[in-house]
Protein backbone atom coordinates (compact mmCIF):
# COMPACT_ATOMS: atom_id res chain seq x y z
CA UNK A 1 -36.48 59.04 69.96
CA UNK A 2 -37.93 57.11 67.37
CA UNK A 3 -39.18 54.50 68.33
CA UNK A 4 -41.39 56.09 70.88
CA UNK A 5 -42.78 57.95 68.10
CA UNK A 6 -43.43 55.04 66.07
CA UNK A 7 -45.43 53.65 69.06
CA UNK A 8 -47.70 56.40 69.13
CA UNK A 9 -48.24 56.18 65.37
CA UNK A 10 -48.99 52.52 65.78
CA UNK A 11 -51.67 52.99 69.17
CA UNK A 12 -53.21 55.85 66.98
CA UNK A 13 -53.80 53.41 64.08
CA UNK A 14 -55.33 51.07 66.06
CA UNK A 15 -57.64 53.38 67.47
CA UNK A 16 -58.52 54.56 64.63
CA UNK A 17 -59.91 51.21 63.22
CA UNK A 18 -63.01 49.50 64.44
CA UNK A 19 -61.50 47.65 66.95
CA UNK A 20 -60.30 50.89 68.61
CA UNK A 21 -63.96 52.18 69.41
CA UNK A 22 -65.32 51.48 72.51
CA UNK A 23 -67.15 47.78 72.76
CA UNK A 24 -70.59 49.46 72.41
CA UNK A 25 -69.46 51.69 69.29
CA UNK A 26 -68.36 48.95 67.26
CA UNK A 27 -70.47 48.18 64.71
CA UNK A 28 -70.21 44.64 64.20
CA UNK A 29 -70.65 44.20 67.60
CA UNK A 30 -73.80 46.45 67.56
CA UNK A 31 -74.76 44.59 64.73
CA UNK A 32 -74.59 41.51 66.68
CA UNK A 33 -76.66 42.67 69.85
CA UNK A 34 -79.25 44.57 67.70
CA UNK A 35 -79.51 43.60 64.89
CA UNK A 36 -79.15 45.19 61.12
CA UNK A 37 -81.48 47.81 61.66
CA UNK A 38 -79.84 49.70 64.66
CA UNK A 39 -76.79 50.46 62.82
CA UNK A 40 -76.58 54.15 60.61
CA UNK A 41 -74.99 54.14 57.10
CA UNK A 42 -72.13 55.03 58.44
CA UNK A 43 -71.44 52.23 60.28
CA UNK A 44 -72.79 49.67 57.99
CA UNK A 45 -69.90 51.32 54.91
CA UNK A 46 -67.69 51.28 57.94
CA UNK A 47 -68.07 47.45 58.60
CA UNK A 48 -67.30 47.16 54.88
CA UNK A 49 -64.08 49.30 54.56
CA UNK A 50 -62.88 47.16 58.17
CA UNK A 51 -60.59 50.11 58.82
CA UNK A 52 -60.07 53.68 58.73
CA UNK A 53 -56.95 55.83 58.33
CA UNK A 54 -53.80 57.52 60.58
CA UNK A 55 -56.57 60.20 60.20
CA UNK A 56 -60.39 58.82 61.50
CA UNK A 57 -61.72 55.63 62.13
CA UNK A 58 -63.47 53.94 59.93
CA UNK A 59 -67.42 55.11 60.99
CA UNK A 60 -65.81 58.93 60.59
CA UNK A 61 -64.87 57.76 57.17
CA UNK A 62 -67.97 56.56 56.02
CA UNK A 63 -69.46 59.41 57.20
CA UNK A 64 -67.56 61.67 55.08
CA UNK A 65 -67.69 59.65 51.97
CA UNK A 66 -71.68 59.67 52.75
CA UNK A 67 -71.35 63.54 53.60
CA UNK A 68 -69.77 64.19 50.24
CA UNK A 69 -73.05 62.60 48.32
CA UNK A 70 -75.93 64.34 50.32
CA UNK A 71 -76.18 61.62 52.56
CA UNK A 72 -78.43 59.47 49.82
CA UNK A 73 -77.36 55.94 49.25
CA UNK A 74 -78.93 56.05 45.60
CA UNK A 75 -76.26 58.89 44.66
CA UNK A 76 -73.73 56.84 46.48
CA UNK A 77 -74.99 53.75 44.52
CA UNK A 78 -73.92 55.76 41.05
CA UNK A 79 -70.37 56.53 42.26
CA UNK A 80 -67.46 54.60 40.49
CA UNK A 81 -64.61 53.32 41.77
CA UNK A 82 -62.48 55.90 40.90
CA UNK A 83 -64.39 58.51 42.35
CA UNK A 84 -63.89 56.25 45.75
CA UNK A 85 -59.90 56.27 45.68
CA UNK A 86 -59.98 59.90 46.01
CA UNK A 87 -61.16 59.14 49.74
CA UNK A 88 -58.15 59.60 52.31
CA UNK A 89 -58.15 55.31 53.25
CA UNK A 90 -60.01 53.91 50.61
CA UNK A 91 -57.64 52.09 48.44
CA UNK A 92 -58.95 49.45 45.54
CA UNK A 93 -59.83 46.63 48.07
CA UNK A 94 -61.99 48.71 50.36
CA UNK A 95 -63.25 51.00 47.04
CA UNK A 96 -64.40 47.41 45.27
CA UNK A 97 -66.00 45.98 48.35
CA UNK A 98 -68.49 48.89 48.55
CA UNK A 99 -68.92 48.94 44.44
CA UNK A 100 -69.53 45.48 45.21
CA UNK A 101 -72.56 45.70 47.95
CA UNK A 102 -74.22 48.98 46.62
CA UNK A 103 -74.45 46.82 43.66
CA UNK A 104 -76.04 43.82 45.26
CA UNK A 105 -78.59 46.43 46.78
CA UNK A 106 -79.42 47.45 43.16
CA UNK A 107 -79.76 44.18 41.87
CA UNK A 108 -82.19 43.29 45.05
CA UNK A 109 -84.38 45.99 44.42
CA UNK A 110 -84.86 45.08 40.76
CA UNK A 111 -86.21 41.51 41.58
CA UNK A 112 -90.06 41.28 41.08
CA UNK A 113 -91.57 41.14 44.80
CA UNK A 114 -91.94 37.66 45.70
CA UNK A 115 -95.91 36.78 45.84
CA UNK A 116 -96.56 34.51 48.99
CA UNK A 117 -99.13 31.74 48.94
CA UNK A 118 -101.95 32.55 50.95
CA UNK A 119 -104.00 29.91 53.06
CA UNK A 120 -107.67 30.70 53.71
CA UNK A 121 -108.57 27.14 53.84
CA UNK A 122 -107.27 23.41 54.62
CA UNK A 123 -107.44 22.22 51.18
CA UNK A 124 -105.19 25.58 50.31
CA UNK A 125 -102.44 24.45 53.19
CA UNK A 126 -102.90 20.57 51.95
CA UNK A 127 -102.19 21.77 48.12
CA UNK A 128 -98.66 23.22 49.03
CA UNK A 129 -97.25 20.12 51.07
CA UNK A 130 -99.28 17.40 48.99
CA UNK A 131 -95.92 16.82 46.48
CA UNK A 132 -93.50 17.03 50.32
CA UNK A 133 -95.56 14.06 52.17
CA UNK A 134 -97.14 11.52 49.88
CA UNK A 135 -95.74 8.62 48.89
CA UNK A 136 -93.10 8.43 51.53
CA UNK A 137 -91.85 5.59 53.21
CA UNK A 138 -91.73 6.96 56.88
CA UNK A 139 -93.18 9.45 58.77
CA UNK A 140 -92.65 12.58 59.00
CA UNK A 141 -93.25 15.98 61.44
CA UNK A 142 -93.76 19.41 59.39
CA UNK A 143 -94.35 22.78 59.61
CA UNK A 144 -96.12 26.06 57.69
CA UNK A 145 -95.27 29.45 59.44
CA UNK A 146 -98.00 32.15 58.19
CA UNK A 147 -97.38 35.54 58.86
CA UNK A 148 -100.24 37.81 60.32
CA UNK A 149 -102.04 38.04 56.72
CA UNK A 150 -101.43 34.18 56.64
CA UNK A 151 -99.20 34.44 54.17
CA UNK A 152 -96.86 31.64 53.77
CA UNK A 153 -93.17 32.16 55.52
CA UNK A 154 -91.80 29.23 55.22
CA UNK A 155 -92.12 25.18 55.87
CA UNK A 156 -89.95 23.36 57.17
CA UNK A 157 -89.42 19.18 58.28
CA UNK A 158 -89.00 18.99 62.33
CA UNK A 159 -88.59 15.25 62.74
CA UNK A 160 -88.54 11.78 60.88
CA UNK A 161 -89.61 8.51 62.04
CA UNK A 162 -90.24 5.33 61.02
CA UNK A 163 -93.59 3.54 59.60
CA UNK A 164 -95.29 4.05 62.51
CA UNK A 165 -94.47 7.06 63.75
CA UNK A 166 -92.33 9.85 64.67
CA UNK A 167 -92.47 12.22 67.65
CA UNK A 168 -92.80 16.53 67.66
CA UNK A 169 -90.84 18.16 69.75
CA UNK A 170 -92.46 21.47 70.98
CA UNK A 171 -89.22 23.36 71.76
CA UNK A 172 -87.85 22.60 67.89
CA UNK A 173 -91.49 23.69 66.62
CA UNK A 174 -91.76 26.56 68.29
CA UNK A 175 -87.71 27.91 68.34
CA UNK A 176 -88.17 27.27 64.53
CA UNK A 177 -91.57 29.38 64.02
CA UNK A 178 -90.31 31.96 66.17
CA UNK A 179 -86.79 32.36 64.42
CA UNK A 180 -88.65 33.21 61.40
CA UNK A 181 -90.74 35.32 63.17
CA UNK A 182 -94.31 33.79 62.58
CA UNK A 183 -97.46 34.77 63.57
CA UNK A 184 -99.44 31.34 63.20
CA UNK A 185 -98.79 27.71 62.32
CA UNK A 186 -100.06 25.11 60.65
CA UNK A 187 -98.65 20.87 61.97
CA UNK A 188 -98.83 18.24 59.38
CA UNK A 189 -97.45 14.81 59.08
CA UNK A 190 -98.04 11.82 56.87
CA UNK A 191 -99.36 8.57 57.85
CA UNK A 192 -97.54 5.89 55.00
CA UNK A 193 -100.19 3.27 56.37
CA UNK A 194 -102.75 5.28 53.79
CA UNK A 195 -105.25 5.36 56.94
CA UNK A 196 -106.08 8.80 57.21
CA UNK A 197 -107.80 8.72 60.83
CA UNK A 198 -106.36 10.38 63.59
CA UNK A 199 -104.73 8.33 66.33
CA UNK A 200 -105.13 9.03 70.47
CA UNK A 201 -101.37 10.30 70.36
CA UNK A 202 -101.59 12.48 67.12
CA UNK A 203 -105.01 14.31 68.63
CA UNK A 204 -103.12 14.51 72.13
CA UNK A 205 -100.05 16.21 69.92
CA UNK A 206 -101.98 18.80 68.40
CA UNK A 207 -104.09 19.60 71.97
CA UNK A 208 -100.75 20.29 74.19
CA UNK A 209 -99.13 21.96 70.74
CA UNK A 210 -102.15 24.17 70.37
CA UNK A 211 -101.76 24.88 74.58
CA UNK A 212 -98.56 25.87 74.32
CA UNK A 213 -98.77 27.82 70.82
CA UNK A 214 -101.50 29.80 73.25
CA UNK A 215 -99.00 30.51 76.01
CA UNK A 216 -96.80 31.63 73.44
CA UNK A 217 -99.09 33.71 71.90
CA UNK A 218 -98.38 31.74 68.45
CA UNK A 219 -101.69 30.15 67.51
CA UNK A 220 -101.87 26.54 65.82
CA UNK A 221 -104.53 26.92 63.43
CA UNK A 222 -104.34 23.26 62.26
CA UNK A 223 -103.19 20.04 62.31
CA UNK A 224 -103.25 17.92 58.82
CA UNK A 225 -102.93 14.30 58.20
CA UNK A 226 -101.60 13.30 54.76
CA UNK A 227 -102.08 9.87 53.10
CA UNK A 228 -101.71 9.55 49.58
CA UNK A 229 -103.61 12.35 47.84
CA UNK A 230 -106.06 12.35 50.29
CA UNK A 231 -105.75 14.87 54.00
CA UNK A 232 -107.60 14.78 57.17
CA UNK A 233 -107.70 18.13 58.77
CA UNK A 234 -108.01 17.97 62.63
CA UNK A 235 -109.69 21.37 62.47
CA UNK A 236 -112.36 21.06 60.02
CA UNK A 237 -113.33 17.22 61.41
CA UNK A 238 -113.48 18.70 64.96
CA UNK A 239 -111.00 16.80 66.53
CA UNK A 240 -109.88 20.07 67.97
């Protein structure tokens, strides 16, 4: 008769770890389909620990460790690892791994608040990719994403060409802005000629980019040219 028992002891481990919950109770698979935000304490300590006990699974576990510190992550954050090995399924891997990212939290919230660059103006956008485009060899394609205060997200290179040109490819421009969750955008590429007008193809670029961004409802605000230390901006020149 043992070895039926010893089956049931095995099936009632499983389901007692993550992967014994239900598909849409697991939370890394929550995690995965919405994100960071939709999962509770519980289940974020529970992704941690990977596994509960013969006893709970591992989101009843993380309950009761959060339970037994008034549900407040900064009381958790104080707790040492000793304190965690007196929890029923929390041996020194899983205790160290949550030492570990409570830790990392801390750290995270002492860092100074990172200041973003703010454009108001051409010259302000042409100031932070001046030292990225001048003096290259070959064109290139590039990106600001602005948030809605048009503060600056993030730039980022979408193609490279040669001397004479290189193309933009709406679907990587906007995938990219979006991704990072932008709220405007700001083209610019450099002409390695030095010739800072505008050709027929670059103003017919920014027009069908600025369609689209509208369809999208993610404005292009502008469009500059880079030669040198010297910009054209399609905006202010009223090429668009």
């Amino acid at each position: 008769m043992a070895y039926p028992v010893f089956l049931f002891m095995v099936k009632r481990k499983q389901k007692n770890g993550i992967k014994g919950l239900a598909a849409s109770e697991q939370p890394r698979e929550k995690l995965i389909r919405q994100g960071r935000r939709s999962l509770s304490d519980a289940e974020l300590i529970a992704i941690l620990i990977g596994s509960g006990s013969l006893r709970e699974s591992a989101v009843s576990l993380g309950q009761r460790i959060l339970a037994e510190y008034a549900h407040s992550l900064s009381e958790l954050g104080r707790i040492s690892l000793n304190e965690l090995r007196q929890f029923h399924g929390i041996g020194d891997a899983k205790a160290l791994t949550i030492i570990a990212a409570l830790e990392l939290g801390r750290r995270r919230k002492e860092e100074p608040a990172e200041l973003k660059a703010k454009i108001t103006s051409s010259r302000d956008a042409f100031e932070i990719m001046h030292p990225v485009l001048t003096d290259l060899g070959q064109e290139e394609f590039w990106i600001m994403m602005l948030d809605a205060a048009n503060g600056v997200i993030d730039k980022t290179m979408v193609s490279r060409g040669g001397r004479a040109g290189t193309i933009a490819d709406p679907k990587i421009i906007f995938k990219t802005a979006l991704d990072r969750n932008a709220a405007y955008l700001i083209l610019f590429h450099n002409h390695p000629s030095g010739n800072l007008k505008p050709s027929n193809e670059d103003v017919r670029t920014t027009k069908k980019l600025i369609e689209a961004g509208r369809t999208m409802e993610l404005p292009v605000l502008d469009h500059l040219i880079v030669a040198g230390a010297s910009y054209l901006s399609l905006a202010d020149e009223g090429f668009i």
